[in-house]
Protein backbone atom coordinates (compact mmCIF):
# COMPACT_ATOMS: atom_id res chain seq x y z
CA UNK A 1 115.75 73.87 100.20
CA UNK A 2 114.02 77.07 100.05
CA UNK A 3 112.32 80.41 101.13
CA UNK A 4 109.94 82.71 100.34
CA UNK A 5 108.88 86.21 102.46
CA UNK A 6 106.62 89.03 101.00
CA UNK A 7 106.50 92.70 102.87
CA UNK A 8 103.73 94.81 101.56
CA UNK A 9 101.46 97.49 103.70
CA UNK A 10 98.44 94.92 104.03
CA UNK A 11 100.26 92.22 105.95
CA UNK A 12 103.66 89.98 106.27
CA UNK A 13 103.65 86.29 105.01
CA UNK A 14 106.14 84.39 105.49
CA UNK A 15 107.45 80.88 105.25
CA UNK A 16 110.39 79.44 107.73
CA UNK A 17 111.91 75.71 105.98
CA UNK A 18 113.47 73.00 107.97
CA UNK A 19 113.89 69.93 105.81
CA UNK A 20 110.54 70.57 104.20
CA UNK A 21 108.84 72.01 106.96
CA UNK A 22 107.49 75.12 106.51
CA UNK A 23 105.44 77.78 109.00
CA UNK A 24 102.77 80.48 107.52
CA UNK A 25 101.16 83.46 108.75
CA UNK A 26 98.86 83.43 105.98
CA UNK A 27 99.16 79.83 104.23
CA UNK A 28 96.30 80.82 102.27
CA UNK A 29 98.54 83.29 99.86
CA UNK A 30 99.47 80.39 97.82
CA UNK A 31 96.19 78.83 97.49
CA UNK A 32 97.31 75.86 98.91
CA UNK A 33 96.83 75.60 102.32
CA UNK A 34 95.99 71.67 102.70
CA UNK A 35 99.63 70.75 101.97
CA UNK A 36 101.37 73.13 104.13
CA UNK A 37 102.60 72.22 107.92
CA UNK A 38 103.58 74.29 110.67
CA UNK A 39 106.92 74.26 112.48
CA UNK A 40 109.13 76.36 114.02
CA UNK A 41 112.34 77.00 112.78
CA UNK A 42 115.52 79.26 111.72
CA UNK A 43 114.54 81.20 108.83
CA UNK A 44 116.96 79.93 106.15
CA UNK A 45 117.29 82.32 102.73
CA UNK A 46 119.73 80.99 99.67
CA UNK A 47 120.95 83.76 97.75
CA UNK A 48 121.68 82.21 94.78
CA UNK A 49 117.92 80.86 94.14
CA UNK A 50 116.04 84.42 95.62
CA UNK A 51 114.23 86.60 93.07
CA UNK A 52 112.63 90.17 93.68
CA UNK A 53 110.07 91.34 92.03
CA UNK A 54 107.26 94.35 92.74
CA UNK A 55 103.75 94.20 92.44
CA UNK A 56 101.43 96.15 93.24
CA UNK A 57 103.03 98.05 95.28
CA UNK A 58 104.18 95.87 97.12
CA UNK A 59 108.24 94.39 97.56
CA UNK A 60 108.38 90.52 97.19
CA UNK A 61 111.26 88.12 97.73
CA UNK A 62 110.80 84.73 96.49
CA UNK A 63 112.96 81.11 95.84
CA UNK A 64 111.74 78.53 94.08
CA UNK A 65 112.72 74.92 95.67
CA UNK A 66 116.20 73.41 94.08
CA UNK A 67 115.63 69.93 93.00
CA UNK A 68 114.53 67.25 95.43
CA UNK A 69 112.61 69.83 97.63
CA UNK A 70 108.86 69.88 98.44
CA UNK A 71 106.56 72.42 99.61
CA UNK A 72 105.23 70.00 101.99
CA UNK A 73 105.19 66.98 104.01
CA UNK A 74 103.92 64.12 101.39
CA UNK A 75 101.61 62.25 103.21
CA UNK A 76 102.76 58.24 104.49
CA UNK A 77 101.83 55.51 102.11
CA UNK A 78 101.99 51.99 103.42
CA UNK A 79 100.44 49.97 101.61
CA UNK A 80 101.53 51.30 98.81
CA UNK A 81 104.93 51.30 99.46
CA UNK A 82 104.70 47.57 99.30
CA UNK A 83 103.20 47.61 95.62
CA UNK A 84 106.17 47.33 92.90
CA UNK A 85 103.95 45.60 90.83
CA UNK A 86 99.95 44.34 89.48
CA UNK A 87 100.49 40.83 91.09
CA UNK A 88 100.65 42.25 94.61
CA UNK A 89 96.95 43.39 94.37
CA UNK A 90 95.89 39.89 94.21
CA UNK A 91 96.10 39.55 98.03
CA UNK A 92 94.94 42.81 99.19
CA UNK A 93 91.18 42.75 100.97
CA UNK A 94 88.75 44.93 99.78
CA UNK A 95 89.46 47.33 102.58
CA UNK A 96 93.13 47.50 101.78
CA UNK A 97 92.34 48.13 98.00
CA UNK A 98 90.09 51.07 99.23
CA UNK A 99 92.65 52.24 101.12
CA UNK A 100 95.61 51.61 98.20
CA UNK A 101 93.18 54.11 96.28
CA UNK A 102 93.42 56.90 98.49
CA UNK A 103 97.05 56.50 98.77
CA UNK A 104 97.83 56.59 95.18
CA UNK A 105 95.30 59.67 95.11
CA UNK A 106 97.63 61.48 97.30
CA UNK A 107 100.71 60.40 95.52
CA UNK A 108 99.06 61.99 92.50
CA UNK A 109 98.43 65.04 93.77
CA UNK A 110 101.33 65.15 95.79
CA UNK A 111 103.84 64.79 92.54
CA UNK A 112 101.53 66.27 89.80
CA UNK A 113 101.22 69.78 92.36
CA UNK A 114 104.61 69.85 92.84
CA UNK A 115 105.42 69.28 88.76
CA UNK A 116 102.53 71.77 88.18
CA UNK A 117 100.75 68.78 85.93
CA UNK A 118 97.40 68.77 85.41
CA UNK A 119 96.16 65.30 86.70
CA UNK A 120 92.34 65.46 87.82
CA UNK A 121 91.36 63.29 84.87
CA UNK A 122 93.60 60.73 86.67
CA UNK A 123 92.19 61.27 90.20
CA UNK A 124 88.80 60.19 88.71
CA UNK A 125 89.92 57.11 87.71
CA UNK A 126 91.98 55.90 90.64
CA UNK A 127 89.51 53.61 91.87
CA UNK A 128 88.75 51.61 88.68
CA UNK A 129 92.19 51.13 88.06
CA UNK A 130 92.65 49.49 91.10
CA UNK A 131 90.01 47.27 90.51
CA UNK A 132 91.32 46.47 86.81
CA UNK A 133 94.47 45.19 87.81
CA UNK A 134 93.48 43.24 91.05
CA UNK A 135 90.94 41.10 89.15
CA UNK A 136 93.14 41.15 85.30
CA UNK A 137 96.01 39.63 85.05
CA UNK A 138 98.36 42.57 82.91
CA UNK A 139 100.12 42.41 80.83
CA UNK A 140 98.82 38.89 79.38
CA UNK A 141 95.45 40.85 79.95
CA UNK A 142 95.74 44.05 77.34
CA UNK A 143 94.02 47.04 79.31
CA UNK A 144 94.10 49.98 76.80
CA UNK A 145 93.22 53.66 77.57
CA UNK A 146 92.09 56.46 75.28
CA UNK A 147 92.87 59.47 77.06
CA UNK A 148 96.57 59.84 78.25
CA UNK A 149 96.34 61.80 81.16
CA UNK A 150 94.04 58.97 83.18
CA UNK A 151 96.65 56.46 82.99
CA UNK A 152 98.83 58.39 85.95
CA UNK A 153 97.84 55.82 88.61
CA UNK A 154 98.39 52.81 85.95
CA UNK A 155 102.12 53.60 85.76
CA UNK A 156 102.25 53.91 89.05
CA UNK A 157 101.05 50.56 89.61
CA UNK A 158 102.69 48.99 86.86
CA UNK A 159 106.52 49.97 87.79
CA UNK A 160 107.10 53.44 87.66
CA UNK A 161 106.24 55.24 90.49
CA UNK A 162 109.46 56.13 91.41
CA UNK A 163 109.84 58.01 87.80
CA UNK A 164 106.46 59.90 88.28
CA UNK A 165 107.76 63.28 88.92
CA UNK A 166 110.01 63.13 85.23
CA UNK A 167 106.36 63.00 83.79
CA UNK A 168 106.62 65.01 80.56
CA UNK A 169 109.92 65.79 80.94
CA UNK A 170 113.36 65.04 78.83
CA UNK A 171 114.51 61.42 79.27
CA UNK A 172 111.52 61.17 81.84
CA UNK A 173 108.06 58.97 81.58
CA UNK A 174 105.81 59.92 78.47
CA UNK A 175 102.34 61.89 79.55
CA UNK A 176 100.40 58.66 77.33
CA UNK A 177 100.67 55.12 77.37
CA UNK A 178 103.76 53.98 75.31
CA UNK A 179 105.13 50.53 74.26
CA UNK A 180 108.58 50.90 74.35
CA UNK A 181 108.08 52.69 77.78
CA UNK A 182 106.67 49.43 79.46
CA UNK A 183 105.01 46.09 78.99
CA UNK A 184 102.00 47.01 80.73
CA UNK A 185 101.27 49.91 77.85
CA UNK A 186 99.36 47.65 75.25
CA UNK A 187 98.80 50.22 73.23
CA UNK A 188 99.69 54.15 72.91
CA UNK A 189 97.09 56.79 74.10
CA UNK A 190 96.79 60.19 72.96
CA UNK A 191 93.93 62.53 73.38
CA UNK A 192 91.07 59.82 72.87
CA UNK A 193 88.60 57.61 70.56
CA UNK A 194 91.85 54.61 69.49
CA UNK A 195 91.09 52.20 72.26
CA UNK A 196 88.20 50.63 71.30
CA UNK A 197 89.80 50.11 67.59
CA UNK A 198 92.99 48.63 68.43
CA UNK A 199 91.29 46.48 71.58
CA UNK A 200 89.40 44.99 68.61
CA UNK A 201 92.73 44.31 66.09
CA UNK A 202 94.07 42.73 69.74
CA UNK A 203 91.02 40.59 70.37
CA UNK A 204 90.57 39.26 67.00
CA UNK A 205 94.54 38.12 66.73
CA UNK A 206 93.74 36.77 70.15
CA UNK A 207 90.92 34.61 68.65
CA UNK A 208 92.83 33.69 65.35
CA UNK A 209 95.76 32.19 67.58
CA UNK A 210 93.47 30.03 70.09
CA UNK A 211 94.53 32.64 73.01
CA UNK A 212 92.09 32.95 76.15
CA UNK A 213 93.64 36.46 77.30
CA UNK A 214 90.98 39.41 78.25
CA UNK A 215 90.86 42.55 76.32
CA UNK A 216 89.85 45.46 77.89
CA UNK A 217 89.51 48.94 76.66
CA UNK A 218 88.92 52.21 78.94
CA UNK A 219 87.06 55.54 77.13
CA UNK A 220 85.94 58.68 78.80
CA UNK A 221 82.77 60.67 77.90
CA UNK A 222 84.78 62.95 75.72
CA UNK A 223 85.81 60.24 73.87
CA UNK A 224 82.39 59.11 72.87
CA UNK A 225 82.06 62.12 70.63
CA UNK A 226 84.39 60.76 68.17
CA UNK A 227 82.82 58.60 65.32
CA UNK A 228 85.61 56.17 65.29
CA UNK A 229 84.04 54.87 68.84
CA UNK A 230 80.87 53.99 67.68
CA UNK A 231 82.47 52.83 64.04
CA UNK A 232 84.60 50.26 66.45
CA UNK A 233 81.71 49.00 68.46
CA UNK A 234 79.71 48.39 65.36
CA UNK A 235 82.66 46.29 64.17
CA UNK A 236 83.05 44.49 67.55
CA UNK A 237 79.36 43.35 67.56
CA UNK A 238 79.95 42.52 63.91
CA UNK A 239 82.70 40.67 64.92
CA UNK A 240 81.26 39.02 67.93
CA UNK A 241 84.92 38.87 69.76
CA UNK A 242 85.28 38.85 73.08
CA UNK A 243 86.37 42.24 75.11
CA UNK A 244 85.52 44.75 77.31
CA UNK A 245 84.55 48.01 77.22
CA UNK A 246 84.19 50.29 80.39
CA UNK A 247 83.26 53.83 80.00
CA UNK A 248 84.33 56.06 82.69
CA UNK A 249 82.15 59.36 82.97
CA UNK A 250 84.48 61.55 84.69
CA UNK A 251 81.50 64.21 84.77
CA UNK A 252 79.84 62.57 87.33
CA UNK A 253 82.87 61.63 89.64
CA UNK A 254 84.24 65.50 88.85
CA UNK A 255 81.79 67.95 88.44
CA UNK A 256 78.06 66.89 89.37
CA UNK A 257 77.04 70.26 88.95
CA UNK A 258 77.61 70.29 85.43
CA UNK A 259 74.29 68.84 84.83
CA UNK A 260 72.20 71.53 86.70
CA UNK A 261 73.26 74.60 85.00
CA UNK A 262 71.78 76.62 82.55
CA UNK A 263 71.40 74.60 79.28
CA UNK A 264 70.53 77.70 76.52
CA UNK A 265 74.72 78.20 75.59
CA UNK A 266 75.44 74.20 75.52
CA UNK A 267 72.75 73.76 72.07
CA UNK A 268 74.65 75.96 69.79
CA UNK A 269 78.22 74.77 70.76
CA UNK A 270 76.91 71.20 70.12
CA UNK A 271 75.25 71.84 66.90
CA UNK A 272 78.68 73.75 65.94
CA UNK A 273 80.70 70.84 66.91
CA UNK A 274 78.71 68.35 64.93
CA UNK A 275 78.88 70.43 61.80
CA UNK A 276 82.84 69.96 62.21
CA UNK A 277 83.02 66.64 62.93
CA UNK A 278 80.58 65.97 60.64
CA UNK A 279 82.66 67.75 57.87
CA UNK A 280 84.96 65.99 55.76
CA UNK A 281 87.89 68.33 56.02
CA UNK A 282 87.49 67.44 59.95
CA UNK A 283 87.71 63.84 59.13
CA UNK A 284 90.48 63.72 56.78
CA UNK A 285 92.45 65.31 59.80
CA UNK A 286 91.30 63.04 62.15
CA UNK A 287 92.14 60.19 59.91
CA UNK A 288 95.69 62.10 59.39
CA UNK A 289 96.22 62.14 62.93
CA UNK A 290 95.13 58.26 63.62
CA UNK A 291 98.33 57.87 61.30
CA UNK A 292 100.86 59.43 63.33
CA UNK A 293 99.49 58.78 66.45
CA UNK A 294 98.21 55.15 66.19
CA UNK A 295 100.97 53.42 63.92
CA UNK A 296 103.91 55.69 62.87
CA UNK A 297 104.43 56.98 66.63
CA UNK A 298 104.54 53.63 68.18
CA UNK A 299 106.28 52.36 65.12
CA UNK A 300 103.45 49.56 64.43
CA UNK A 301 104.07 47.24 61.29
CA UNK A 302 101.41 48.38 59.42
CA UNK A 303 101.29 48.49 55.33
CA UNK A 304 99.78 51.29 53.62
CA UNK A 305 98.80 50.08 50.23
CA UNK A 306 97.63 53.69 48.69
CA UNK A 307 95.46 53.24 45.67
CA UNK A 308 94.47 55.86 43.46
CA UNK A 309 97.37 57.05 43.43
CA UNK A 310 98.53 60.56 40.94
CA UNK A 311 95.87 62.21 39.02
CA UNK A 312 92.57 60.57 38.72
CA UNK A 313 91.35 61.08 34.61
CA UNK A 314 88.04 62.09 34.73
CA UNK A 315 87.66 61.71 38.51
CA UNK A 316 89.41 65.42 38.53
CA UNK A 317 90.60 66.86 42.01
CA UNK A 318 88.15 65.15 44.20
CA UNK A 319 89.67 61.59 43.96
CA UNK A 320 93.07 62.16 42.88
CA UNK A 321 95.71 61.22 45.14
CA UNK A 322 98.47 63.63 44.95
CA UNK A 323 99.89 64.35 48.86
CA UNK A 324 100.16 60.89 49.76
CA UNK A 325 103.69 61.26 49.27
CA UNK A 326 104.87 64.66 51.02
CA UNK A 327 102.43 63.84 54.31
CA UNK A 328 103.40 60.27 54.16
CA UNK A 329 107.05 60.73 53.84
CA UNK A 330 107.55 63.61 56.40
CA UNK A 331 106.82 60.80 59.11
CA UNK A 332 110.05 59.72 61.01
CA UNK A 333 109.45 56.22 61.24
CA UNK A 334 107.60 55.47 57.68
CA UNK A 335 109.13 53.35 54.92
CA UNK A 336 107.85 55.22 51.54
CA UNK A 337 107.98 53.61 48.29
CA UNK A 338 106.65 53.63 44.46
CA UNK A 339 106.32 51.24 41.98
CA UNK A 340 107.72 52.07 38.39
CA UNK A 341 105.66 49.14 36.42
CA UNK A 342 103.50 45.88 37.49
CA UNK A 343 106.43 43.96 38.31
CA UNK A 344 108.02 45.87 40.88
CA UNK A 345 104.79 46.40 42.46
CA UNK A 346 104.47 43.03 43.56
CA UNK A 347 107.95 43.06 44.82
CA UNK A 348 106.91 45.89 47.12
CA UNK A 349 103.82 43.69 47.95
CA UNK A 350 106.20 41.17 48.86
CA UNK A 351 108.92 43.98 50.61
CA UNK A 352 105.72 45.14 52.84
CA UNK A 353 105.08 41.96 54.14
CA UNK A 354 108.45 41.39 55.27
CA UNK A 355 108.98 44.62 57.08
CA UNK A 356 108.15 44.00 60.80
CA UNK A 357 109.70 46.43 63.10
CA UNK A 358 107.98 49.98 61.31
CA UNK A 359 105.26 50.99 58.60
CA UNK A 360 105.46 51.03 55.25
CA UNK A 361 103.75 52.53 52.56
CA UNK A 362 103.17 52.21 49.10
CA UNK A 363 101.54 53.75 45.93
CA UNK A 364 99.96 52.81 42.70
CA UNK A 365 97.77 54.65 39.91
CA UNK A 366 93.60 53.57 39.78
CA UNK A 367 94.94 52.82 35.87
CA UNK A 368 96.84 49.65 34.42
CA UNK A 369 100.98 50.18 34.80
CA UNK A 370 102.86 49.09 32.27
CA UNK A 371 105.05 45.39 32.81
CA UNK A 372 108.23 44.08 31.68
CA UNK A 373 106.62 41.15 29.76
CA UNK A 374 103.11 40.95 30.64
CA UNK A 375 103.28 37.56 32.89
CA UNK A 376 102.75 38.02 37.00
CA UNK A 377 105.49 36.69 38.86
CA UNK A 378 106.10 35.79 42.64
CA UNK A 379 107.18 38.79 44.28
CA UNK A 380 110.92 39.05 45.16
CA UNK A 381 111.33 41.60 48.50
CA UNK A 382 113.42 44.82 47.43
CA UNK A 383 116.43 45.88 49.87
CA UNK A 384 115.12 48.59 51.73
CA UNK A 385 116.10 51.94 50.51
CA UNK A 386 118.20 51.36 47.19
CA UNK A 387 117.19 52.28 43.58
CA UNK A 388 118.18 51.39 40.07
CA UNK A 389 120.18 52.42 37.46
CA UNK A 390 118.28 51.83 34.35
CA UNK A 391 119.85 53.41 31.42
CA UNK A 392 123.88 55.40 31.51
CA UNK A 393 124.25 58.03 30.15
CA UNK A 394 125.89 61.35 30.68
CA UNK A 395 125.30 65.06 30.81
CA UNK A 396 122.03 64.83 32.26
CA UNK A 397 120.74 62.27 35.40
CA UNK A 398 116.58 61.67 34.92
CA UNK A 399 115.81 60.24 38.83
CA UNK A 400 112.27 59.24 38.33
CA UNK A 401 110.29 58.31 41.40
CA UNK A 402 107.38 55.43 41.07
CA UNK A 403 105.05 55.61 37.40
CA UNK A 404 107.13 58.79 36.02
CA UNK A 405 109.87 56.56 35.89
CA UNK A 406 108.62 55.12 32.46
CA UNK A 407 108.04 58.98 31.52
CA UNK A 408 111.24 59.45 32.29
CA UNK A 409 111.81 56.28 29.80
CA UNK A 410 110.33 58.08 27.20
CA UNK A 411 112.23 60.93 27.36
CA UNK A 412 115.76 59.48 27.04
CA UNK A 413 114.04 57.93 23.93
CA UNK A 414 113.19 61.02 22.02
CA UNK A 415 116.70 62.40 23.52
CA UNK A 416 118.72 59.48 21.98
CA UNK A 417 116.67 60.55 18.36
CA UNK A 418 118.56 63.79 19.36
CA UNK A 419 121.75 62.04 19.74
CA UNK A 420 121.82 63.04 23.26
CA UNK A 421 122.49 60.02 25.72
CA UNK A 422 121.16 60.80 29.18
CA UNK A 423 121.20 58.75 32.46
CA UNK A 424 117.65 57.47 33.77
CA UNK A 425 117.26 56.04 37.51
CA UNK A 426 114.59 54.65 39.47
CA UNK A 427 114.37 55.67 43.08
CA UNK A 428 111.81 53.55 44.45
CA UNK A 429 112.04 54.67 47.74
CA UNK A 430 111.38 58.19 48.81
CA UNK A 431 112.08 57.13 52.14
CA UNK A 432 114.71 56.09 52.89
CA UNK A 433 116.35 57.83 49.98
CA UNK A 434 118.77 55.66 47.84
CA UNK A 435 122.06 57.95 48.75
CA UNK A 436 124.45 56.43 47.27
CA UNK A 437 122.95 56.57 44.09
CA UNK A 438 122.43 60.17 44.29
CA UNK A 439 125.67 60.78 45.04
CA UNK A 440 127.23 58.60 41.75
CA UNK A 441 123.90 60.57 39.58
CA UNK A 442 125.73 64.09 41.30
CA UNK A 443 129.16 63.23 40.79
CA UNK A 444 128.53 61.99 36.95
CA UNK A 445 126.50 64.41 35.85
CA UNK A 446 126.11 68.00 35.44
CA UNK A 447 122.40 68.04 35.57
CA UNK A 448 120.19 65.84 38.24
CA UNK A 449 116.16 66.34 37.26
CA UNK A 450 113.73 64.76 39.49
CA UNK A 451 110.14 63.35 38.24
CA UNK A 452 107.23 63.10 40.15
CA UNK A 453 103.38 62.94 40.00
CA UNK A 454 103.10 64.55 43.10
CA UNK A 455 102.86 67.82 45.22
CA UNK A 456 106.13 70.20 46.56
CA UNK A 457 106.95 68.80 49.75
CA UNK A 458 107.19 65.36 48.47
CA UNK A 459 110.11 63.30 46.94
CA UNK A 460 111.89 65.89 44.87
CA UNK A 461 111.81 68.31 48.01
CA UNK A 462 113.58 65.37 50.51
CA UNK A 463 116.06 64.83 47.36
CA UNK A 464 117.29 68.20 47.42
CA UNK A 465 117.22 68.63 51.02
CA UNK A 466 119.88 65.30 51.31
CA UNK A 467 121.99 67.23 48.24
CA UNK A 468 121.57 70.43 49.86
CA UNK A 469 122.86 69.10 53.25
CA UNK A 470 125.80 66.35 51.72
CA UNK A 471 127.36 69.93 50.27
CA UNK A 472 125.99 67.99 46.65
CA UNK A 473 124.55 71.29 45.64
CA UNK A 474 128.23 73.33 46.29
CA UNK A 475 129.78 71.67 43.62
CA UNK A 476 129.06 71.75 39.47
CA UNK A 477 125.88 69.61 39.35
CA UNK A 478 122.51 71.76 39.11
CA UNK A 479 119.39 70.20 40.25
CA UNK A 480 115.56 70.60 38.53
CA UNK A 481 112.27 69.73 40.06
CA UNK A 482 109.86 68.36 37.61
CA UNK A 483 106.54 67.58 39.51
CA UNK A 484 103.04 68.65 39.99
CA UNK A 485 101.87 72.23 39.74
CA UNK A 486 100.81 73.89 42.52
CA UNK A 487 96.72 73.59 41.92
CA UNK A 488 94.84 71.48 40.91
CA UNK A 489 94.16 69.86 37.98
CA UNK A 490 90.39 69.45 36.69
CA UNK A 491 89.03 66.57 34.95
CA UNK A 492 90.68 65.39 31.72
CA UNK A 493 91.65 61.95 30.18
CA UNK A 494 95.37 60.50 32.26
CA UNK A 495 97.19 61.96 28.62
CA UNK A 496 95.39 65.41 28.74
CA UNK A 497 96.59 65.61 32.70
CA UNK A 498 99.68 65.09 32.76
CA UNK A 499 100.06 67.68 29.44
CA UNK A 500 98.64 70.40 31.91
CA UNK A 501 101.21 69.41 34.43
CA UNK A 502 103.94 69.35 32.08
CA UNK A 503 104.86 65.22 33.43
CA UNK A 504 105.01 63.72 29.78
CA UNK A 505 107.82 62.77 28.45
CA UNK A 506 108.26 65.24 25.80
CA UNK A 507 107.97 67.84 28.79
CA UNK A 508 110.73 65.92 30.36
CA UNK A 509 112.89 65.50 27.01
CA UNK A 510 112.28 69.60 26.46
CA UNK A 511 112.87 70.55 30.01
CA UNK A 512 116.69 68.37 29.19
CA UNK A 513 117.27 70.14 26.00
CA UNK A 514 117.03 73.87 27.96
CA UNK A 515 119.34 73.08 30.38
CA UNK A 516 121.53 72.37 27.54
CA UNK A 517 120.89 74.97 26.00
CA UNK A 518 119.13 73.81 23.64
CA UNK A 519 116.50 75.75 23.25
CA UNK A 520 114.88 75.80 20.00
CA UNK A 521 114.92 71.98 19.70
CA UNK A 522 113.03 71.80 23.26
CA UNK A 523 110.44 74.22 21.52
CA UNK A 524 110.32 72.29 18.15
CA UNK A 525 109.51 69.12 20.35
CA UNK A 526 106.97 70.79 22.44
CA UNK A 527 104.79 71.77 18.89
């Protein structure tokens, strides 16, 4: 329960409370004046919750409701109040589904107002979802949104109304569709342009199984602006599979207006926004964001086979792929691995396909890896997150991470002419790191180097970060990045490349023989 009263020389407001009841003088000070009721009443004040402030000259006592409380009377729901469910539209007449509409309107506004949520999106769309789940039959039927924030009155029909007011909140109901939040979210919403896509995926797995479920997808008229839309529809005429698309113009059920006014400012700002979403940097971020949104959020089995993988030869910056590992790794639910020859790239093939509750990437060069012997074989899945030890040595630990692995090979080579024996391991994964065998590498060695044909940020970076925070990094080991420069590298032949980024293994071999000190071999093997 609270109060509120304001004293200033203009006039006196003030609110009297009575189990939610309040009285105003001027209602219209807080801008809502539809919600609140009058009553009479004892004036009721908690001093624990009232807060003074002054403005404009004038004094101001105010409490904001505990818990529980409302600023006014919500308004009686009965038809809704017998709706747990999408089954229990199936009876409803037409005029009880008109009036379900305007109840779950009011809920809206009733708990969004109250949460201070902004939910008009949602009141636009109140009346088609009614319809789509009084003639589809969810979940069997998939109905997928693009835009978040018009799916209020879908939870609330599918389950959770009595969770609507944790919207947003800590342990509470997500602001977007979600999976693991119900049954009836086929697929997770953000802020637009996915629906259409993944209705698509649904609709042709439908097909491929001999199903005879609906698929229906919702977008706005902001999301038509996105080129992923009209890339999906192409595809689903392509396709020929059956779904259903409904676009829901929220301009014309929200502001009518919109269309009458003054034209002259809306040209430039839409020739501006086509030149960015026309750009490629736009895109790229777009495509980034489909990523985390679309699969790694909603932890969807889906395989990331990244070709093209390290520095491109004569391709030079444009096609190289060198960040694949620090963005794809810094993703919570992402499996990240590397290949170190022919052969153990199949057996990530083969570890991809089996991995069915997350994503999973992996990444291989646009040039022939080396194999052990020349001959494919059937792929053998690799146990998620563990390396190998390849060569034992001591001293020094080389942890190489996909192709630099058999730089790293190289190394130990020339190192042994030296008659230095060093340690060489193959991480695999990036993600999850391999920690037990960076523990042995620490606790055996007094030197840990890390090789990598990629960007800071990427494996080297989550290495250290697991040493730093295991207290690996207290003790006597010292660790050593070797990885990409920071710029980027023009075009050159593979060999010429990886000299300018100091990743061959002589570079690796020298870089050993310094922290040995060492250091007039490491610069007679670097002539």
């Amino acid at each position: 329960m609270a109060s509120a009263s304001s004293h200033c020389p203009f006039r006196h407001i003030s609110f009297l409370q009575s189990e939610s009841r309040f009285q105003s003088a001027e209602s219209g000070y807080f801008g809502t004046p539809q919600f609140l009721k009058r009553s009479t009443s004892e004036l009721i004040i908690y001093q624990n919750s009232v807060t003074t402030y002054i403005r404009k000259g004038c004094r101001q006592v105010a409490a904001l409701p505990d818990i529980g409380d409302f600023f006014w009377e919500k308004d009686p729901t009965p038809i809704l109040d017998m709706v747990d469910m999408p089954i229990q539209l199936k009876n409803l007449s037409h005029k009880e589904l008109k009036q379900l509409a305007g109840e779950i309107r009011s809920e809206i506004s009733f708990v969004m107002s109250k949460n201070r949520r902004p939910f008009r999106a949602s009141l636009a769309v109140v009346e088609l979802t009614v319809a789509l789940h009084h003639v589809f039959h969810a979940p069997m039927d998939k109905i997928l949104w693009d835009d978040g924030e018009q799916t209020y009155a879908h939870k609330i029909l599918t389950g959770r109304r009595s969770l609507m007011h944790t919207l947003k909140r800590k342990d509470g109901l997500s602001g977007f569709t979600s999976r693991a939040e119900s049954e009836y979210d086929a697929f997770g919403a953000g802020h637009g342009c996915n629906s259409i896509s993944a209705g698509l995926g649904m609709a042709v797995a439908r097909d491929i199984n001999g199903k005879k479920n609906r698929i229906v997808t919702v977008i706005s008229n902001w999301t038509t602006m996105a080129g992923q839309v009209y890339e999906a529809m192409s595809n689903a005429g392509y396709l020929d599979s059956n779904m259903i698309v409904i676009l829901n113009d929220s301009r014309h059920s929200l502001h009518p207006k919109l269309s009458e006014g003054p034209k002259m400012t809306i040209n430039p700002i839409s020739s501006t926004l086509s030149k960015i979403q026309s750009s490629r940097s736009f895109r790229r971020f777009r495509e980034a964001a489909k990523v985390i949104q679309d699969v790694d959020l909603q932890r969807l089995p889906v395989r990331f086979a990244i070709s093209s993988a390290g520095l491109a030869g004569s391709e030079g910056p444009i096609h190289s792929g060198v960040f694949d590992i620090t963005f794809m790794a810094c993703l919570p639910n992402m499996i990240v691995m590397a290949p170190s020859d022919e052969d153990e790239l199949i057996d990530m093939v083969a570890t991809a396909a089996c991995v069915n509750d997350r994503p999973i990437c992996f990444r291989y060069p646009r040039v022939a890896i080396m194999g052990n012997n020349g001959l494919l074989h059937s792929g053998m899945p690799l146990e998620i997150g563990k390396g190998e030890m390849l060569v034992e040595g001591k001293h020094v630990a080389l942890l190489g991470y996909g192709v630099m692995v058999q730089n790293c090979l190289k190394a130990q080579s020339l190192l042994a002419g030296l008659g230095i024996q060093v340690t060489v391991a193959s991480a695999r994964f990036c993600k999850p790191l391999d920690i037990e065998l960076i523990r042995r590498l620490c606790q055996e060695h007094e030197f840990l180097i890390t090789v990598e044909e990629g960007t800071v940020g990427g494996f080297g970076s989550h290495v250290s970060q697991f040493m730093a925070l295991d207290g690996l990094l207290d003790g006597r080991v010292k660790w050593r990045p070797i990885l990409l420069p920071d710029n980027y590298i023009e075009q050159a032949t593979p060999r010429e490349q990886l000299e300018i980024a100091g990743l061959t293994g002589h570079h690796i071999a020298a870089t050993t023989l310094s922290l040995l000190g060492r250091h007039r071999e490491a610069f007679l093997l670097m002539r």
